[in-house]
C-alpha atoms as a PDB file:
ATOM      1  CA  UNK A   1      96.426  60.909 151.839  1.00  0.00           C
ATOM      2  CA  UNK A   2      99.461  58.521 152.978  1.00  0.00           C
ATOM      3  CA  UNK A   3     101.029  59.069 156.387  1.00  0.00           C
ATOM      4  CA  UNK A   4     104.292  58.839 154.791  1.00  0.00           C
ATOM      5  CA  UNK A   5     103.102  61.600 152.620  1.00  0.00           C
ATOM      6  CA  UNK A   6     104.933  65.000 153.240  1.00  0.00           C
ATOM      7  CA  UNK A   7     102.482  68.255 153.436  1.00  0.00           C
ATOM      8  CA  UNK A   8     103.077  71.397 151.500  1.00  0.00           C
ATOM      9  CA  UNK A   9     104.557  73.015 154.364  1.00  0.00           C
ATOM     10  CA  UNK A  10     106.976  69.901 155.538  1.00  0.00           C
ATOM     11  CA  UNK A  11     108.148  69.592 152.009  1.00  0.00           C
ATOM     12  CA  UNK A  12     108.641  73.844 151.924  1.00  0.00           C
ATOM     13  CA  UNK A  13     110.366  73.186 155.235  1.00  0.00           C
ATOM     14  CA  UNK A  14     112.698  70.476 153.886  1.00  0.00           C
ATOM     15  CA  UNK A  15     113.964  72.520 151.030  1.00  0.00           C
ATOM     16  CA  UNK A  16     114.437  75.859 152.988  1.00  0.00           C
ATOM     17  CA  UNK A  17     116.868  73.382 155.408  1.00  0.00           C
ATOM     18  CA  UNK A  18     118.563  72.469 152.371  1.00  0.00           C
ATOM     19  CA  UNK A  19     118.962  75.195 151.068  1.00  0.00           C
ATOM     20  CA  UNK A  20     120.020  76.949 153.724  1.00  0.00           C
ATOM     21  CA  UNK A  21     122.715  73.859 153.924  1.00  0.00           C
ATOM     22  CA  UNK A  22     124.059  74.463 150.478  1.00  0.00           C
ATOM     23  CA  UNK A  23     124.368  77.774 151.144  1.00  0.00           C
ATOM     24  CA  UNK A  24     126.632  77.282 154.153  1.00  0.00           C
ATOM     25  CA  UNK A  25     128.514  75.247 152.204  1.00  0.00           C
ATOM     26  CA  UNK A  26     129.005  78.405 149.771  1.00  0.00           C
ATOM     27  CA  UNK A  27     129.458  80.966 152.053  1.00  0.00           C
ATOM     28  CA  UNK A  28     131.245  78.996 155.306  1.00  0.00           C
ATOM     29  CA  UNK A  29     130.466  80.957 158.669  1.00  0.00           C
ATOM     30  CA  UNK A  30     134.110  81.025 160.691  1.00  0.00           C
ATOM     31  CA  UNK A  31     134.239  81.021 164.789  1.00  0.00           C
ATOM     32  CA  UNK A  32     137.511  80.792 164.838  1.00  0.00           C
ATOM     33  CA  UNK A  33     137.167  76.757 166.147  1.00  0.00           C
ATOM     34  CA  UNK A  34     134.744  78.213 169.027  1.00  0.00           C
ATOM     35  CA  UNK A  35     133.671  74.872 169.328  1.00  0.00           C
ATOM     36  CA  UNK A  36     136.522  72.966 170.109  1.00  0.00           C
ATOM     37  CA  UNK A  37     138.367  75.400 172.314  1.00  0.00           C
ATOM     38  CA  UNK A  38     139.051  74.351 175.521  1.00  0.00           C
ATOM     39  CA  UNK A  39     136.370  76.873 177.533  1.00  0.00           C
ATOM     40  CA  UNK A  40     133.422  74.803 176.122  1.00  0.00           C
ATOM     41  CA  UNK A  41     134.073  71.197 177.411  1.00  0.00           C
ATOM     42  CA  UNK A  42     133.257  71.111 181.397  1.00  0.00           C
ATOM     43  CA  UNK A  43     135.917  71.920 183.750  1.00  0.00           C
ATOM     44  CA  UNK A  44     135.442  67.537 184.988  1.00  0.00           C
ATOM     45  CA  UNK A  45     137.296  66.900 181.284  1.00  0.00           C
ATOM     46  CA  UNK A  46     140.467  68.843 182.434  1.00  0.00           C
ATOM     47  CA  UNK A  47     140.619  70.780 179.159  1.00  0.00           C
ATOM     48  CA  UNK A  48     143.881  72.171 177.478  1.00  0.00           C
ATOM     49  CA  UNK A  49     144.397  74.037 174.535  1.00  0.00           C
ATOM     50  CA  UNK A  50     147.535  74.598 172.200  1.00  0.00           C
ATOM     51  CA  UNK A  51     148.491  76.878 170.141  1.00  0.00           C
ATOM     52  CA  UNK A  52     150.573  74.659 167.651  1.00  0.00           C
ATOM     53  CA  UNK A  53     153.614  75.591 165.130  1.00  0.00           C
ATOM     54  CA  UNK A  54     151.753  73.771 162.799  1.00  0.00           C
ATOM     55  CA  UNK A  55     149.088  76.752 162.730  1.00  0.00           C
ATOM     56  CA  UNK A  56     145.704  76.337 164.271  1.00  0.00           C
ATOM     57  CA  UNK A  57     145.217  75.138 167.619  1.00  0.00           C
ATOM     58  CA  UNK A  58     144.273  71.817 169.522  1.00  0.00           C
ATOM     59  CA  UNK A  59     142.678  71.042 172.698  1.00  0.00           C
ATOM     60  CA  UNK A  60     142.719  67.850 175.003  1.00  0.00           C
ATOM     61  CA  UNK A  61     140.429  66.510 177.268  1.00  0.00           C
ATOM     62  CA  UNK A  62     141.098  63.202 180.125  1.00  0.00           C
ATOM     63  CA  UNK A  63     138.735  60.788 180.985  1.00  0.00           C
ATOM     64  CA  UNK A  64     137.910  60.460 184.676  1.00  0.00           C
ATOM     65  CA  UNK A  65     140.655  57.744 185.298  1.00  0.00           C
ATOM     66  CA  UNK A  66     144.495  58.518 183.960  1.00  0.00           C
ATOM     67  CA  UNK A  67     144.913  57.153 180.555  1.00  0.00           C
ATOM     68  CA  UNK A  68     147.701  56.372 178.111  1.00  0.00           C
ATOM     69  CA  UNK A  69     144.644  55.269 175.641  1.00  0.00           C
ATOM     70  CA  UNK A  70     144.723  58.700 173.360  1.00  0.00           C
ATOM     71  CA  UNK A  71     142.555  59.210 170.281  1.00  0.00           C
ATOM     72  CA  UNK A  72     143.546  62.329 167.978  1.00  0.00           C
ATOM     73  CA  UNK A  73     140.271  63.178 166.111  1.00  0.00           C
ATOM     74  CA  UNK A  74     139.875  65.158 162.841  1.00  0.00           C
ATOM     75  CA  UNK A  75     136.595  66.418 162.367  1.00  0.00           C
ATOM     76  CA  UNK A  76     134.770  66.297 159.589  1.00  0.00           C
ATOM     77  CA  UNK A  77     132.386  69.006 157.421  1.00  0.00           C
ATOM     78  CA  UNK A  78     133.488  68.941 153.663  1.00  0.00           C
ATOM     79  CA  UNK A  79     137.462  69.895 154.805  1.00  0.00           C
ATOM     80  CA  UNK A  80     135.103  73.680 154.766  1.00  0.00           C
ATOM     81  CA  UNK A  81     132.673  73.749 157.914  1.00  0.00           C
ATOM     82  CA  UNK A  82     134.051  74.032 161.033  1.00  0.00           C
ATOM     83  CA  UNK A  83     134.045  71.493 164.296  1.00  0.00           C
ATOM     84  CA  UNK A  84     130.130  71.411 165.182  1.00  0.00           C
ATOM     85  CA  UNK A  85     128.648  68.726 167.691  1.00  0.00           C
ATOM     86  CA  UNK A  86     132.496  66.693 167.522  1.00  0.00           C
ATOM     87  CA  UNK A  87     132.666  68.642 171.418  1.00  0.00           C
ATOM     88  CA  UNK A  88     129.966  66.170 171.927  1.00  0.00           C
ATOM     89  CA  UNK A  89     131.562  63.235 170.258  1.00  0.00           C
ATOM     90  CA  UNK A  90     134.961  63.850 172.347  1.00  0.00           C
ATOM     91  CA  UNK A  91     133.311  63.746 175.271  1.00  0.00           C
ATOM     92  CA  UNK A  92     131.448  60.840 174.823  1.00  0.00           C
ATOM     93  CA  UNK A  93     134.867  59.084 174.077  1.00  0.00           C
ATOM     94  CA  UNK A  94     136.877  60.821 177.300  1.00  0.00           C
ATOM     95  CA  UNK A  95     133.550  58.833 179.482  1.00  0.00           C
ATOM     96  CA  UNK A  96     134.562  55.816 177.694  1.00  0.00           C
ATOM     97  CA  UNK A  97     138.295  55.910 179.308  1.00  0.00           C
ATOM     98  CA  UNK A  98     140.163  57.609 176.645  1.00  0.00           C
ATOM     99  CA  UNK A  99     142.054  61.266 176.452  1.00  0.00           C
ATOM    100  CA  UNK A 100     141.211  62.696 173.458  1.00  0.00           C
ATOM    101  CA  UNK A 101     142.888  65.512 171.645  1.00  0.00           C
ATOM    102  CA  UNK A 102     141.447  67.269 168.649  1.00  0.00           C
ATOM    103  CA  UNK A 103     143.056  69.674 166.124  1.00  0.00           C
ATOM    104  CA  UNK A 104     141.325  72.513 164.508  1.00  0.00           C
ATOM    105  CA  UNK A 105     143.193  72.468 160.846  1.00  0.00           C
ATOM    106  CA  UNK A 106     142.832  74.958 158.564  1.00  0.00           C
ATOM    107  CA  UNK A 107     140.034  75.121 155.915  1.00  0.00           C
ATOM    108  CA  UNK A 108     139.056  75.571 152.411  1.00  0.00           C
ATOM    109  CA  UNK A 109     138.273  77.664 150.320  1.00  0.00           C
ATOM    110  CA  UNK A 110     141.141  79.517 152.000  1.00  0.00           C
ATOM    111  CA  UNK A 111     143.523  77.005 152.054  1.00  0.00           C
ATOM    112  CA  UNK A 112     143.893  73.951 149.861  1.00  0.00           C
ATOM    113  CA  UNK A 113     144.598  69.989 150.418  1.00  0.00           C
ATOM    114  CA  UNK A 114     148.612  70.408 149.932  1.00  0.00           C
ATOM    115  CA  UNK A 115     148.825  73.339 152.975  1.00  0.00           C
ATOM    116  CA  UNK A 116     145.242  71.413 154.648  1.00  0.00           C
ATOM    117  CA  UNK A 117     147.835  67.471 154.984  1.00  0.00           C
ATOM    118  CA  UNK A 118     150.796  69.520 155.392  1.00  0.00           C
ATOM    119  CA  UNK A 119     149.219  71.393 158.514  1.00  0.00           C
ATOM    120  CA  UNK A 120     147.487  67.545 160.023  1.00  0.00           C
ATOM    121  CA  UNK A 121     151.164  65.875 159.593  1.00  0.00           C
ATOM    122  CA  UNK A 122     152.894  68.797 161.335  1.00  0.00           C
ATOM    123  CA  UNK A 123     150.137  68.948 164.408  1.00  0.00           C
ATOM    124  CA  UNK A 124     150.498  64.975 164.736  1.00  0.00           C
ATOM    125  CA  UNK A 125     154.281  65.587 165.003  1.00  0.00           C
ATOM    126  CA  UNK A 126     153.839  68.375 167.426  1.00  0.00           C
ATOM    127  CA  UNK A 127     150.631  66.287 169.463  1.00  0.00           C
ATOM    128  CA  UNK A 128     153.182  63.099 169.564  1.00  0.00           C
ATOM    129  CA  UNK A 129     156.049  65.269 171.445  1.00  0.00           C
ATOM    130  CA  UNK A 130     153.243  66.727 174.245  1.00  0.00           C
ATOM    131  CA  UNK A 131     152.038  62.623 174.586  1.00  0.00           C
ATOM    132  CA  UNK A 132     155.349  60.790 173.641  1.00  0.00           C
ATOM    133  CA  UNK A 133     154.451  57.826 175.651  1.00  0.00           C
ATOM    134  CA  UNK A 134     150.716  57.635 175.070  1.00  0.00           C
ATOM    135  CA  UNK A 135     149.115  54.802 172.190  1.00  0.00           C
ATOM    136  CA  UNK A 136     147.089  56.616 169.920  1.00  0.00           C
ATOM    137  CA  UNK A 137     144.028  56.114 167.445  1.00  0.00           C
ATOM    138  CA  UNK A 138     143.020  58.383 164.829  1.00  0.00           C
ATOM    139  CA  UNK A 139     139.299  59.229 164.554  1.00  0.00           C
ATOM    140  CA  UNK A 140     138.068  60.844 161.724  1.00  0.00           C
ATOM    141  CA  UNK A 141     134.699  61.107 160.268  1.00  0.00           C
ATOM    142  CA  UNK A 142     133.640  62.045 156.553  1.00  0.00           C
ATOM    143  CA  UNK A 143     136.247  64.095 154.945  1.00  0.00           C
ATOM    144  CA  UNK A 144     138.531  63.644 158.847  1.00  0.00           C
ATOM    145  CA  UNK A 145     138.965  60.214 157.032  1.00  0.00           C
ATOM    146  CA  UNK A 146     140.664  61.679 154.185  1.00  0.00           C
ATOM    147  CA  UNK A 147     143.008  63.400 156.244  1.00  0.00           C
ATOM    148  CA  UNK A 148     143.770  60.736 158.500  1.00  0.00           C
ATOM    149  CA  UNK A 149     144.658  58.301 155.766  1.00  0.00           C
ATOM    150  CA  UNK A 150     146.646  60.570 153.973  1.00  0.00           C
ATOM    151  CA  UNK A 151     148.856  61.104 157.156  1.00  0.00           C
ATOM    152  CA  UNK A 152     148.918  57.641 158.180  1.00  0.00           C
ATOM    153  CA  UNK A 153     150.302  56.672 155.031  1.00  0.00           C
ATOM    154  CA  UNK A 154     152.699  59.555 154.633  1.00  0.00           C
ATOM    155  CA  UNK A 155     153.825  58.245 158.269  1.00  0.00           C
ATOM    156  CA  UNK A 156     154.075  54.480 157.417  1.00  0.00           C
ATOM    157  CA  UNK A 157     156.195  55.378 154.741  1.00  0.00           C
ATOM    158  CA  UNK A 158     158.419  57.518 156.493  1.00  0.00           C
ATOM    159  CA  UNK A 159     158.893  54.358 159.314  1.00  0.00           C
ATOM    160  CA  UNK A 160     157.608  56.627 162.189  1.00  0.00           C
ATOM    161  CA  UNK A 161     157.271  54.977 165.338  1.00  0.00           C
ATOM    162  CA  UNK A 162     154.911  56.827 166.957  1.00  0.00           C
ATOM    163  CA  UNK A 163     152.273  56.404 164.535  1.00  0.00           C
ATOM    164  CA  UNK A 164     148.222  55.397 165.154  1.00  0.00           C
ATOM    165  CA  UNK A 165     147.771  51.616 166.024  1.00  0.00           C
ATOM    166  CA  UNK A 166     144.387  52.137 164.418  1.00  0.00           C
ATOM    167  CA  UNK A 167     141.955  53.913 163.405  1.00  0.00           C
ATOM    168  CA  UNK A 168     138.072  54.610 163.421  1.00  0.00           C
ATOM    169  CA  UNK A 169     136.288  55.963 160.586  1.00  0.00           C
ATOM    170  CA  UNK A 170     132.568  57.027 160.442  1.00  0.00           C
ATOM    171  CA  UNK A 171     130.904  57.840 157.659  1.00  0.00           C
ATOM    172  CA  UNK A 172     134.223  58.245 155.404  1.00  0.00           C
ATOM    173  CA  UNK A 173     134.563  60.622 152.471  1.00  0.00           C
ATOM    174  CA  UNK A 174     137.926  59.334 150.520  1.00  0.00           C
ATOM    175  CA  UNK A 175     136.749  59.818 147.032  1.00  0.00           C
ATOM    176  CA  UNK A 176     136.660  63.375 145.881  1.00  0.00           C
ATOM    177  CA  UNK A 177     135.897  62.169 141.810  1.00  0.00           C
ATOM    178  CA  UNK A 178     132.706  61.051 143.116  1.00  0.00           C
ATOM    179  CA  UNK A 179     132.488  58.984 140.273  1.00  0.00           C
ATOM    180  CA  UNK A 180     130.720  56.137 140.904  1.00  0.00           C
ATOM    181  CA  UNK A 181     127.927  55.322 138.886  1.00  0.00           C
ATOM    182  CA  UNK A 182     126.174  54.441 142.205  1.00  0.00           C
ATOM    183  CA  UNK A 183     125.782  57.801 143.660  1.00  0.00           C
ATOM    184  CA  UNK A 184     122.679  59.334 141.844  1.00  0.00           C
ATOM    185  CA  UNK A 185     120.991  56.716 143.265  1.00  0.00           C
ATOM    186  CA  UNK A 186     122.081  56.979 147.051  1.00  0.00           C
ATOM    187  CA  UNK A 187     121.520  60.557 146.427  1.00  0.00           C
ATOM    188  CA  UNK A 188     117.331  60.229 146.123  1.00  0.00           C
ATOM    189  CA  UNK A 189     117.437  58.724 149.834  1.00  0.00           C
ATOM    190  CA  UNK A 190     120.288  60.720 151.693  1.00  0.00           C
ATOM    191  CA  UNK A 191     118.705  62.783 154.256  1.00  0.00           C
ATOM    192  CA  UNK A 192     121.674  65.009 154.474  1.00  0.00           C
ATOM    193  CA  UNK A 193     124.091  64.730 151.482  1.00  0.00           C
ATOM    194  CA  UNK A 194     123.818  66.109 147.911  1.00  0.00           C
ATOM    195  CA  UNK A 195     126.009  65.740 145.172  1.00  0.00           C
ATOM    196  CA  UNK A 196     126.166  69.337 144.778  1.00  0.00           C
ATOM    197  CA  UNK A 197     127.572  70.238 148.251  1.00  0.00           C
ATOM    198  CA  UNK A 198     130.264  67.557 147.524  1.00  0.00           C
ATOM    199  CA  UNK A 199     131.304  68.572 144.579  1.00  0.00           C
ATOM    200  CA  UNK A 200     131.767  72.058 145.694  1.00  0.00           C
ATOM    201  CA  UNK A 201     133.701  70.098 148.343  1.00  0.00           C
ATOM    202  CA  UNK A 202     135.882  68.898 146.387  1.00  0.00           C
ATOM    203  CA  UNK A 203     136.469  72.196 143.814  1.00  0.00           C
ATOM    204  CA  UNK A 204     136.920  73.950 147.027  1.00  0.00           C
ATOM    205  CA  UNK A 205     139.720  71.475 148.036  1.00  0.00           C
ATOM    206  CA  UNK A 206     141.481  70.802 145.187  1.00  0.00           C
ATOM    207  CA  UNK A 207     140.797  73.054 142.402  1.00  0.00           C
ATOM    208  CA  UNK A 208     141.897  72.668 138.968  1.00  0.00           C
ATOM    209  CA  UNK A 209     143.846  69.069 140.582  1.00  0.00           C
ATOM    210  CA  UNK A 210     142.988  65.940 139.196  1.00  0.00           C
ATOM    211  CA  UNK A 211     140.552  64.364 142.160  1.00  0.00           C
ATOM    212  CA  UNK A 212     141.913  61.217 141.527  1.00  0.00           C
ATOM    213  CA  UNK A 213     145.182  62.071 142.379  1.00  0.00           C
ATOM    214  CA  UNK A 214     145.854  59.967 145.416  1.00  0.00           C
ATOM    215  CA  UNK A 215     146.996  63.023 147.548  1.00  0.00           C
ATOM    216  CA  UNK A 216     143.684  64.539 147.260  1.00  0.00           C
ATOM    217  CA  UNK A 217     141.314  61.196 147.148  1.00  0.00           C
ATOM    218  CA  UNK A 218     143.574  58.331 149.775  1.00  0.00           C
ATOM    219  CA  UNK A 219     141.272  55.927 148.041  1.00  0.00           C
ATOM    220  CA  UNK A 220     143.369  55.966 144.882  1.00  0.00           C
ATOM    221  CA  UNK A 221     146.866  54.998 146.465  1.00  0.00           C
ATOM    222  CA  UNK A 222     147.858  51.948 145.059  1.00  0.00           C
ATOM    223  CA  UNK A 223     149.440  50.856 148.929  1.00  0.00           C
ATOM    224  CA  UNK A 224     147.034  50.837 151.874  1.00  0.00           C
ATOM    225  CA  UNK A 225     148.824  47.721 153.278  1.00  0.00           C
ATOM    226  CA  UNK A 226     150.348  47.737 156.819  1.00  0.00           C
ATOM    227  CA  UNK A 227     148.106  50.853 158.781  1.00  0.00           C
ATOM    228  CA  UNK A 228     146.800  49.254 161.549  1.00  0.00           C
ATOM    229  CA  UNK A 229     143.457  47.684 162.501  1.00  0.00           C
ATOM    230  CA  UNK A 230     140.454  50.338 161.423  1.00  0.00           C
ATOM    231  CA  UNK A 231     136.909  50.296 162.172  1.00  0.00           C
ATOM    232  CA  UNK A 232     134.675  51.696 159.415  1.00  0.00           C
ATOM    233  CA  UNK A 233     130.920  52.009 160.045  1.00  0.00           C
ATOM    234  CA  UNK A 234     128.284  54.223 157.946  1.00  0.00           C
ATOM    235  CA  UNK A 235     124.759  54.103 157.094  1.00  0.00           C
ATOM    236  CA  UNK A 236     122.555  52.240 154.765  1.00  0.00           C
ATOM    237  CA  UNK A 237     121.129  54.936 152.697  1.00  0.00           C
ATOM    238  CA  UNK A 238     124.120  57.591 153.178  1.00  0.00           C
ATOM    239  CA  UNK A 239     125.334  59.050 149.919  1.00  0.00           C
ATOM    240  CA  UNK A 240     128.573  57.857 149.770  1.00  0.00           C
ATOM    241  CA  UNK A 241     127.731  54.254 150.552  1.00  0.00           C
ATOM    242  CA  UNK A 242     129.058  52.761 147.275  1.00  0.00           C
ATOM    243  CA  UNK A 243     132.254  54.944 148.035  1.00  0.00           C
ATOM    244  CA  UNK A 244     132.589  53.600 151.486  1.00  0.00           C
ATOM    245  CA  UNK A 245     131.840  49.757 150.513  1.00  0.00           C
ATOM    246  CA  UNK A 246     134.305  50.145 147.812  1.00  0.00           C
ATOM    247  CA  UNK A 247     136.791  51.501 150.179  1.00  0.00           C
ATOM    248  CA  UNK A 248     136.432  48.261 153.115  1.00  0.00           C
ATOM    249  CA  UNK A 249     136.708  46.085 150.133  1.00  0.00           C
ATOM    250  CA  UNK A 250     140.264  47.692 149.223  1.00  0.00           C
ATOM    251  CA  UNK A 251     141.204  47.832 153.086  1.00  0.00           C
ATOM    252  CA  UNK A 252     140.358  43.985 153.094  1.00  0.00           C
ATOM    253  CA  UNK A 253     142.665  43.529 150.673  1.00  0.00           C
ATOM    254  CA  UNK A 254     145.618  45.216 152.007  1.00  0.00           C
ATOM    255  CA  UNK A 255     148.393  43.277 154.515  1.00  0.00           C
ATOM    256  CA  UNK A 256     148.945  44.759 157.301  1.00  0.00           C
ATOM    257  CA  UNK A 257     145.627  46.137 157.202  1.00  0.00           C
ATOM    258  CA  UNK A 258     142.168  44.710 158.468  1.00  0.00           C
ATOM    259  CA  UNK A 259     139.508  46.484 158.639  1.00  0.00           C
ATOM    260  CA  UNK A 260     135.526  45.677 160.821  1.00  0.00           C
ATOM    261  CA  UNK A 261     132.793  47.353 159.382  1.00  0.00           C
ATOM    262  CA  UNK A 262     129.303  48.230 160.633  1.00  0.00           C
ATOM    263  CA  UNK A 263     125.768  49.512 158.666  1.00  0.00           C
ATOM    264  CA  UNK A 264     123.176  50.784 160.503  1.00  0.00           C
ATOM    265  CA  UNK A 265     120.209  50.405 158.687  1.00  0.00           C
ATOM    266  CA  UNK A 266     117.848  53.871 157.631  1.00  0.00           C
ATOM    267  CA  UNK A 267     120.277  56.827 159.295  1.00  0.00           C
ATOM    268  CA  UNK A 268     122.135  59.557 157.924  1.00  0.00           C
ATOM    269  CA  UNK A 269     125.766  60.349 157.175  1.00  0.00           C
ATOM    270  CA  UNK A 270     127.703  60.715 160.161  1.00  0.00           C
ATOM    271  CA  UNK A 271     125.092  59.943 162.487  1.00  0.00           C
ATOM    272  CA  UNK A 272     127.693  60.009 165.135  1.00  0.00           C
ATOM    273  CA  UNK A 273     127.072  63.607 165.680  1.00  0.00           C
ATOM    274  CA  UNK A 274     123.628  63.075 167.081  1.00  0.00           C
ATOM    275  CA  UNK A 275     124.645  61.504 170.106  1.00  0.00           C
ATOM    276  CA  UNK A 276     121.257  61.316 171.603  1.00  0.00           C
ATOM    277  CA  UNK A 277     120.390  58.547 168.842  1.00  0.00           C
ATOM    278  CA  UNK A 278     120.086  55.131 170.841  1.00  0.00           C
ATOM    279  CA  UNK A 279     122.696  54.231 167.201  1.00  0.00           C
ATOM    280  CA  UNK A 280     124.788  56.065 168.080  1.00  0.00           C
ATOM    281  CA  UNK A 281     125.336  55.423 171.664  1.00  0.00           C
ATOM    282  CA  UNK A 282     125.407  51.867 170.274  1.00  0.00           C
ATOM    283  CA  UNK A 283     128.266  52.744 167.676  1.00  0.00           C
ATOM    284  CA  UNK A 284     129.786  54.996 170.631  1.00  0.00           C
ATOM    285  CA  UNK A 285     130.284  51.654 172.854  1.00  0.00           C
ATOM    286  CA  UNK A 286     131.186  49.473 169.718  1.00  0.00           C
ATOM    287  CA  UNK A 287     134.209  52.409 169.115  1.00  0.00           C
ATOM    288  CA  UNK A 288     135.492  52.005 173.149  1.00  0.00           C
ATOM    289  CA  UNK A 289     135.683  48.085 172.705  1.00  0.00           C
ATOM    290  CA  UNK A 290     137.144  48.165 169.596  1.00  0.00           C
ATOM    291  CA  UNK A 291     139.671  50.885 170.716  1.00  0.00           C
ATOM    292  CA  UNK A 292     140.513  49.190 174.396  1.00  0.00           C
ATOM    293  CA  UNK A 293     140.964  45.994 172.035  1.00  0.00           C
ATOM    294  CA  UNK A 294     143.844  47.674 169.589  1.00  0.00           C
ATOM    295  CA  UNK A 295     145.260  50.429 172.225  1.00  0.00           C
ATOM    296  CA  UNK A 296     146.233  47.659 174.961  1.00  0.00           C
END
C-alpha cells in the first residue's frame, strides 16, 4: 500500500474532526471572548481591556518598546466562532514592535451583518478616541477581512482622518455568493474548509439578503480605490483561493489602492493561527516589515 495512503482509522479520524468542525459551526460554543480578554496575555504585554459603547469589549496589548505603530485586528471564524489562537497572533505582532488592540464584535446567528459593521465602525470610532495620536493598520483574517473592508470604505467615504494607512489580510473571505465556478475544485484539497460550513456562514450572516449585495460581500463594491497599501497573503490549495486571486486582481486595479500578495505553497486557510509553522513565522516577519514600511 502507498505511504500517502490514509488507513481506515486515519481516514475515520479525519471525518470525526470534520465533523465535529461542522458541527461547531452549527451549534457555536460562546466564552464570552475568554480568549481575548485581557487576563490571558502575560502581564510583560501590559494588557487592558474595554468595555466599549459600541457593545462587546476590546483589549490592548504594548510591545516591549513604546509605540505609536497600532494594529486593530478583527478576528476571523465564519463572523460565528469566537477569537481562538488570534491571543497568539497578537502577541506575536506586540514582539514585532507594535501595540495591538483587538475587538471582540458580536456574532451570528445572533446578530446579523447590518448590527455585526455597525458594531466594528462604532468600536473603531471609540478605539481612535483612547489612541488619537497613534497610526493604525487593520488586520483581519478570513471573514475579519470582510469587516475591515466594509469599515474602511464606509470611513473613506465619510473623509475620516483617522482612518487605517493599511491593511493586512490573511486568508480573506469577501465573497459570501461563493459563486465561483472554481471552488468545487479547491474544495477536494482544502484541509480545513468546506463549502458547507461557508455557506452556513453566510445564511447565518445574511439571511434571506442577496450575498452579493456589497454590504454583505466588500468584494462587490464597485469603488475600492484610495484605502491604503494592503498586504494579502493565503495559501495554495485554500478553498477560497479563486475568491482571494480574484479579489488582488480588483485591488490592483483600484487608485489609491495597491495591494502585495504572498502564496505559500501546500498550507491551509489561515495558517497564521499556527504560529509554530516555520510559514508562518515567515509571514509573521513579512507582516512587521511591511507594517514598519506603511506605519512610519
Amino acid at each position: 500500500m502507498s505511504s500517502d495512503v490514509m488507513s481506515a482509522e486515519e481516514l475515520k479520524a479525519m471525518e470525526e474532526a470534520m465533523a465535529a468542525f461542522l458541527e461547531e459551526f452549527r451549534n457555536p460554543s460562546r466564552c464570552d471572548g475568554a480568549n481575548l480578554r485581557a487576563g490571558i496575555f502575560p502581564e510583560k504585554y501590559h494588557p487592558v481591556e474595554r468595555n466599549l459603547k459600541a457593545g462587546r469589549f476590546m483589549t490592548t496589548i504594548e510591545p516591549e518598546a513604546e509605540t505609536k505603530k497600532h494594529i486593530f485586528l478583527l478576528h476571523g471564524g465564519g463572523f460565528e466562532l469566537e477569537a481562538s489562537m488570534h491571543c497568539n497572533v497578537m502577541m506575536d505582532l506586540a514582539d514585532r514592535g507594535f501595540r495591538v488592540t483587538a475587538y471582540d464584535y458580536p456574532l451570528s446567528p445572533e446578530h446579523q451583518y447590518k448590527e455585526i459593521n455597525e458594531a466594528v465602525y462604532n468600536a473603531y470610532k471609540e478605539f481612535r478616541e483612547f489612541y488619537p495620536d497613534d497610526t493604525v493598520a487593520l488586520h483581519g483574517d478570513s471573514c475579519g477581512t470582510s469587516l475591515g473592508m466594509t469599515l474602511l470604505m464606509r470611513l473613506r467615504d465619510e473623509g475620516d482622518q483617522s482612518r487605517p494607512m493599511a491593511a493586512v489580510w490573511p486568508s480573506p473571505a469577501v465573497d459570501m455568493s461563493l459563486d465561483s465556478p472554481l471552488l468545487p475544485m479547491y474544495e477536494k484539497n482544502d484541509p480545513s474548509l468546506t463549502l458547507e460550513v461557508l455557506r452556513l456562514c453566510s445564511e447565518r450572516y445574511a439571511p434571506g439578503t442577496d450575498w452579493k449585495d456589497p454590504a454583505v460581500s466588500p468584494f462587490y463594491a464597485e469603488d475600492m480605490s484610495d484605502l491604503g497599501d494592503m498586504f494579502v497573503y493565503y495559501s495554495s490549495v485554500e478553498l477560497l483561493r479563486p475568491d482571494t486571486e480574484a479579489f488582488i486582481k480588483k485591488l490592483a486595479d483600484q487608485k489609491g489602492t495597491s495591494v502585495k500578495a504572498f502564496m505559500c505553497e501546500g498550507l491551509f486557510h489561515d495558517y497564521v493561527l499556527q504560529n509554530e509553522l516555520p510559514e508562518s513565522v515567515y509571514i509573521l516577519d513579512e507582516t512587521a516589515a511591511f507594517l514598519n514600511e506603511k506605519l512610519d
